[in-house]
Protein backbone atom coordinates (compact mmCIF):
# COMPACT_ATOMS: atom_id res chain seq x y z
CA UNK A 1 -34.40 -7.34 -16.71
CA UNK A 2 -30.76 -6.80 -15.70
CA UNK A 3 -29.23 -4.26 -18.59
CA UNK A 4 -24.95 -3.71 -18.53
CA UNK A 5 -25.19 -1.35 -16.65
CA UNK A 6 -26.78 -2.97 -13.43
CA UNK A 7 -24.84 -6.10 -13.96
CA UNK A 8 -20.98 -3.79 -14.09
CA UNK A 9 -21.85 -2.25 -11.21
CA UNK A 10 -23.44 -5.40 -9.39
CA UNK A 11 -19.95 -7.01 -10.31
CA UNK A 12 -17.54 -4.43 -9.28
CA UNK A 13 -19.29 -4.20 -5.46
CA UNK A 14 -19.29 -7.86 -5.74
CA UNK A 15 -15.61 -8.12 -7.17
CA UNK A 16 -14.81 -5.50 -4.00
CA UNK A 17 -15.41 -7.54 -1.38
CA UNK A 18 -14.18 -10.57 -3.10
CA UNK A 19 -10.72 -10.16 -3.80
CA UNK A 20 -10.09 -8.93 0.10
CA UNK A 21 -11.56 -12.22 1.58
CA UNK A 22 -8.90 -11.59 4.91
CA UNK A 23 -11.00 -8.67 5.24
CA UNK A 24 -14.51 -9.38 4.68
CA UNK A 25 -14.80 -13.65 5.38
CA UNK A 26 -12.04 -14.14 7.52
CA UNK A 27 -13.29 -11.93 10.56
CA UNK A 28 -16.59 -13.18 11.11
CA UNK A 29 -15.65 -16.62 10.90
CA UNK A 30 -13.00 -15.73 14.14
CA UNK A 31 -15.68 -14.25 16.17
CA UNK A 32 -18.14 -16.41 15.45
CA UNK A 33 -15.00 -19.54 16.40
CA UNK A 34 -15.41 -17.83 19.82
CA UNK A 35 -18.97 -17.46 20.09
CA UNK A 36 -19.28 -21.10 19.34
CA UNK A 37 -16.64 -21.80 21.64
CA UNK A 38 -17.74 -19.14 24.76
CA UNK A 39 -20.99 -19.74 24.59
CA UNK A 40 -21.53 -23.08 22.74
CA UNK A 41 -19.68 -25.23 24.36
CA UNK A 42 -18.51 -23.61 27.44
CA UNK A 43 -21.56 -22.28 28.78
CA UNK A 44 -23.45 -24.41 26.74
CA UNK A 45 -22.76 -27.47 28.96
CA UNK A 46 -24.19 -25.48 31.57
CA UNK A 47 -27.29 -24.64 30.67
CA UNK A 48 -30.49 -26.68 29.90
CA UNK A 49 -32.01 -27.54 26.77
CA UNK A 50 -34.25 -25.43 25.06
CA UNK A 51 -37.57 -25.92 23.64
CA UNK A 52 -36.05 -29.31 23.41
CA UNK A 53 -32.79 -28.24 21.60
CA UNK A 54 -29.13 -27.91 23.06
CA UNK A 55 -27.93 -24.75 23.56
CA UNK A 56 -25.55 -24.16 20.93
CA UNK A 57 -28.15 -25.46 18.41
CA UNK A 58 -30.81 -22.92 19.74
CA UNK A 59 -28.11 -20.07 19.26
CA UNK A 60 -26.89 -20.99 15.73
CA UNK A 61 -29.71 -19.24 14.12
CA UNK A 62 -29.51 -16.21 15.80
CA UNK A 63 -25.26 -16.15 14.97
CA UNK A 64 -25.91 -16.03 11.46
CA UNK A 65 -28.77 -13.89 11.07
CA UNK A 66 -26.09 -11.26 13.26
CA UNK A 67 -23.38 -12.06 11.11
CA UNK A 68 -25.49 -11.64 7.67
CA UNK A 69 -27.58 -8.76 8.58
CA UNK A 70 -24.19 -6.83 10.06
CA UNK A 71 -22.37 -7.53 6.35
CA UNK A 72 -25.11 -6.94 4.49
CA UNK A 73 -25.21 -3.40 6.60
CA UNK A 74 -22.03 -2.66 6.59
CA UNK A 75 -21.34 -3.63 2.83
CA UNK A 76 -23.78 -1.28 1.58
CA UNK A 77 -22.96 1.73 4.27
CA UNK A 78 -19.23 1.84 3.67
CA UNK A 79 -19.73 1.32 -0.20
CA UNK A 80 -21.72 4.33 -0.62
CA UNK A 81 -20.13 6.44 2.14
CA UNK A 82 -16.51 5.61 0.62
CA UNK A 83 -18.08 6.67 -3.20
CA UNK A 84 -18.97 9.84 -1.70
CA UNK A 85 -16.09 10.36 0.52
CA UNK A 86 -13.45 10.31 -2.86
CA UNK A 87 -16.06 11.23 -5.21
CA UNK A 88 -16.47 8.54 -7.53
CA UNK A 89 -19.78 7.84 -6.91
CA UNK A 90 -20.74 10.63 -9.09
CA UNK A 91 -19.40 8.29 -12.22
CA UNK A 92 -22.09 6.48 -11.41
CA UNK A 93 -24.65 9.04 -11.23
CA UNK A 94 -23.88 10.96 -14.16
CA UNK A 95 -24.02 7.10 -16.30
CA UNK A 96 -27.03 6.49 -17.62
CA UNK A 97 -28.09 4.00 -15.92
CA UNK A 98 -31.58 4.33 -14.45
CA UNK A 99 -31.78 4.89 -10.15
CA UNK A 100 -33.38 1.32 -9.67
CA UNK A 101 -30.83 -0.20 -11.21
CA UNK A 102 -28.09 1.83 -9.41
CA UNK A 103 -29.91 0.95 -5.99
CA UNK A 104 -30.79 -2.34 -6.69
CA UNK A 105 -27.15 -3.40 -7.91
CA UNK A 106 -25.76 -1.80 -4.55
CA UNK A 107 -28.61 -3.68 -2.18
CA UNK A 108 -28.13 -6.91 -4.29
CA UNK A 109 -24.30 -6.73 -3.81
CA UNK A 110 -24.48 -6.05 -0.21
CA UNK A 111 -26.95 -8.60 0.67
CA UNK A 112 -25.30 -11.56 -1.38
CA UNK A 113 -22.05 -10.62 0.98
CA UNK A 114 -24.82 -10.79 3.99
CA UNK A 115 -25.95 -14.31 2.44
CA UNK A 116 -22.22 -16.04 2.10
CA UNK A 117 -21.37 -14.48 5.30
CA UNK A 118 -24.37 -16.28 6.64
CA UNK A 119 -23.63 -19.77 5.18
CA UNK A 120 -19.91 -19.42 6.52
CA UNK A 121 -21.16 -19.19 9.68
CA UNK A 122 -23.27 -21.56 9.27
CA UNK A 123 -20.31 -23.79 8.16
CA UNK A 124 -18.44 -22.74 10.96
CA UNK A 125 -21.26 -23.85 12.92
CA UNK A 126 -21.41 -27.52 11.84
CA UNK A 127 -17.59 -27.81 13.20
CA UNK A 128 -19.07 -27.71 16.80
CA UNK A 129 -22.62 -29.47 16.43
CA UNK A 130 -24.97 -31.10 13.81
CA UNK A 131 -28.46 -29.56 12.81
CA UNK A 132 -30.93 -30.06 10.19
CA UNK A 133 -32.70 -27.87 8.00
CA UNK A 134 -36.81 -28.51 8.98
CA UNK A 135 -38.04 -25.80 6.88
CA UNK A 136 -35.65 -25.33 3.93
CA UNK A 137 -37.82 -22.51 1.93
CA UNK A 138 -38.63 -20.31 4.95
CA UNK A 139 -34.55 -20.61 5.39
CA UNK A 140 -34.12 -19.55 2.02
CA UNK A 141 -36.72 -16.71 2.52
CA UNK A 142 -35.74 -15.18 5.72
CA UNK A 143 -31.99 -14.99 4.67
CA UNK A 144 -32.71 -13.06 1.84
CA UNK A 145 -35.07 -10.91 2.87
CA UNK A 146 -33.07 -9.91 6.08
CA UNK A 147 -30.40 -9.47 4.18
CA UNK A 148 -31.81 -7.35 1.83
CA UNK A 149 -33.60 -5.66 4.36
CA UNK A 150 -30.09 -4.37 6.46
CA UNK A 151 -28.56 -3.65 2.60
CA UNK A 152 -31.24 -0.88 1.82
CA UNK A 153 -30.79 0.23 5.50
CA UNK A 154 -26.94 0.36 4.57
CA UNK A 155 -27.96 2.28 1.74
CA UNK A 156 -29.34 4.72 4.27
CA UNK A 157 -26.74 4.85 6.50
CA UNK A 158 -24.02 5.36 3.69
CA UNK A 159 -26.00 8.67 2.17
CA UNK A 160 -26.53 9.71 6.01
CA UNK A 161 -23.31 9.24 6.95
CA UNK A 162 -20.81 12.45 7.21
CA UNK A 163 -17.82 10.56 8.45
CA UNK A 164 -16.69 7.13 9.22
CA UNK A 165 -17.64 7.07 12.85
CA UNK A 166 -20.97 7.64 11.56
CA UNK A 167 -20.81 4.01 10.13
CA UNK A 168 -19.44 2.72 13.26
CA UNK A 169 -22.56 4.12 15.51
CA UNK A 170 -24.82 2.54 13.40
CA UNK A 171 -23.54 -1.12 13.59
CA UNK A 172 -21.66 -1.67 16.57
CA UNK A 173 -24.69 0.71 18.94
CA UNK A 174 -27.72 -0.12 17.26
CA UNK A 175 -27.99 -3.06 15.01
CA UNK A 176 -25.88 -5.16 17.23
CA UNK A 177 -27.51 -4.10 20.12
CA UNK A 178 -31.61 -4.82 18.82
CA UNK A 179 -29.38 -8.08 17.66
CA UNK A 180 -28.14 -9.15 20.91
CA UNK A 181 -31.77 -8.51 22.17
CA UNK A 182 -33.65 -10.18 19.62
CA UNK A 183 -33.46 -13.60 21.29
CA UNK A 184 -30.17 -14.76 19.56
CA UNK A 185 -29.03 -16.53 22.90
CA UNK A 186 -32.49 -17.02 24.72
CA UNK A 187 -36.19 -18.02 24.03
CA UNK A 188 -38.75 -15.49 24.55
CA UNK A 189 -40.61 -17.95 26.71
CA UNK A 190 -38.30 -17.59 29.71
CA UNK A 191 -38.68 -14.10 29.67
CA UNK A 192 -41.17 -12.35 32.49
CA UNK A 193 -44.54 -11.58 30.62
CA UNK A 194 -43.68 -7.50 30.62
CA UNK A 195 -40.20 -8.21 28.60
CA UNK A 196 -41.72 -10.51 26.55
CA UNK A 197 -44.33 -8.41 25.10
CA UNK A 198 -41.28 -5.64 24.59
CA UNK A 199 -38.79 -7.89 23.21
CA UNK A 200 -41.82 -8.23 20.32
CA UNK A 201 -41.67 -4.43 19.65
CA UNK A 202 -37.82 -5.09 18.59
CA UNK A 203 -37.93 -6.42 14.86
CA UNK A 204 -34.81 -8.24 15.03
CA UNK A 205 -37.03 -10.87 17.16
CA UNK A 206 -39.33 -11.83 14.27
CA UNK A 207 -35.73 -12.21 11.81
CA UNK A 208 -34.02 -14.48 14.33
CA UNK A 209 -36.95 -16.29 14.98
CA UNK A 210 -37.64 -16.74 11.26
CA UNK A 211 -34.11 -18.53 10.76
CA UNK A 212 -34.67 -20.87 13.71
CA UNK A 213 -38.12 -21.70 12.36
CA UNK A 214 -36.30 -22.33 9.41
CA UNK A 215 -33.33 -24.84 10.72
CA UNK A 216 -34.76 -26.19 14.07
CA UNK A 217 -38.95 -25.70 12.86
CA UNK A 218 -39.24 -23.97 16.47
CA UNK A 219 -40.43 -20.12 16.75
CA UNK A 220 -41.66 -18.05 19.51
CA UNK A 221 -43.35 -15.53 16.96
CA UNK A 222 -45.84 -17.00 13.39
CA UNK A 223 -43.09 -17.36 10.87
CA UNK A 224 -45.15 -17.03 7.67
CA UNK A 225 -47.14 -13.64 9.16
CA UNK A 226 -43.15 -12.27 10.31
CA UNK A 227 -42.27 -13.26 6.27
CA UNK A 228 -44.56 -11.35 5.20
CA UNK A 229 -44.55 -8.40 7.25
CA UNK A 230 -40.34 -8.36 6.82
CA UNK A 231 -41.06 -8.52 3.08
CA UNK A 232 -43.09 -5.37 2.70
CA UNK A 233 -40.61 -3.59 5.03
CA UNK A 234 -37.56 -4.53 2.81
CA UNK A 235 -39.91 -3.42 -0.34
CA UNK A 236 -40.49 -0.55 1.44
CA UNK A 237 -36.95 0.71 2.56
CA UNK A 238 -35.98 -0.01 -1.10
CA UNK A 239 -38.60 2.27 -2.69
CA UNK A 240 -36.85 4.87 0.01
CA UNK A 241 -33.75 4.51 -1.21
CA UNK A 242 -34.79 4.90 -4.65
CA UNK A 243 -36.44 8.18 -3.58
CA UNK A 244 -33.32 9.85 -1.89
CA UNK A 245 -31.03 8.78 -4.64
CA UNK A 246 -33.42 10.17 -7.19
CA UNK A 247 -33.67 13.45 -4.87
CA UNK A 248 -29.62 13.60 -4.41
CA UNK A 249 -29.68 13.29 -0.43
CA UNK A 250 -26.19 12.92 0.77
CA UNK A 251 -25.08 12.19 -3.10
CA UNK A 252 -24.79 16.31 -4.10
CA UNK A 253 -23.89 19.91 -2.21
């Protein structure tokens, strides 16, 4: 199921983000120190509970699904993109290892970074409040599906890319943004009935939501129907990314 091939590759993306922990674990633990901090407890003591939960542990969900879909984006983009950029990528593509397994081992890489860049957070989290897990297997679900999810679209973004501030567009103007607006630091039910049916055109919505079903077992959206639709999504933007390597987009002259 998982030949030499896929597994070297899986473990030299893993092994690169690894061994520069200041670089990759350090960072979003910072920001998310001040997040907590800002908006936690700051602001936080200002503001009323939520659906019956204190602020900071209604925005906890939403903190990690930004921190783990951002990595898992960003892992994948700047992998690919840097391959290409000094040309060793095309070691890879003249191995003979099959294009699954070269996708696969590049989404699963990615998204495992997404994953313990969640759970750090999460970590980081429990410093400033206390929350239980209600729904432990939708947790489990939504984190890896989101995160695989952002990993194939960082797969996209890395072959679409034709410089770095390509990379930079991509995260810090449109997934953070859909992030930021997905309900990570309010409830869809204080929102005026014309935003609230727009804020449900914006996937990112039915991902935070997911994760807060999954800790707090409160969601504004149906958590198993958003599973299921996120899961043929991330199936789907995988079988792309299988196509375009297979085709050579962004991988050939």
């Amino acid at each position: 199921m998982f030949p030499t091939g896929f597994r070297t590759l899986f473990r030299r993306e893993v092994l690169r983000f690894v061994r520069r922990p200041r670089n990759t674990f350090l960072p979003p633990a910072i920001t998310n120190v001040l997040y907590f901090s800002v908006f936690g407890v700051i602001l936080g003591g200002r503001i009323d509970q939520i659906a019956g939960f204190s602020y900071i542990v209604f925005i906890l969900p939403g903190l990690i699904v930004l921190g783990a879909i951002s990595n898992a984006f960003e892992n994948a983009s700047f992998s690919i993109f840097h391959g290409r950029w000094n040309e060793y990528i095309h070691e890879v593509l003249t191995s003979p290892l099959p294009y699954t397994s070269m996708v696969l081992a590049y989404i699963f890489s990615s998204a495992l970074r997404g994953v313990l860049v969640g759970i750090i957070i999460g970590l980081v989290g429990l410093g400033f409040t206390s929350v239980s897990v209600a729904q432990p297997l939708y947790l489990v679900a939504f984190m890896l599906v989101i995160s695989l999810l952002f990993a194939g679209f960082g797969v996209i973004g890395g072959l679409w890319a034709r410089d770095f501030d390509y990379l930079t567009v991509m995260n810090q103007f449109i997934v953070r943004p859909l992030t930021f607006f997905g309900g990570v630091f309010y409830s869809l039910d204080i929102l005026p009935p014309l935003y609230q049916t727009l804020s449900l055109l914006n996937p990112m919505v039915y991902m935070v939501n997911g994760v807060r079903y999954g800790f707090l077992g409160y969601s504004d959206v149906k958590p198993g129907l958003s599973l299921v639709v996120l899961t043929g999504l991330t199936l789907a933007v995988i079988l792309v990314d299988i196509a375009l390597f297979r085709r050579g987009y962004g991988l050939v002259d």
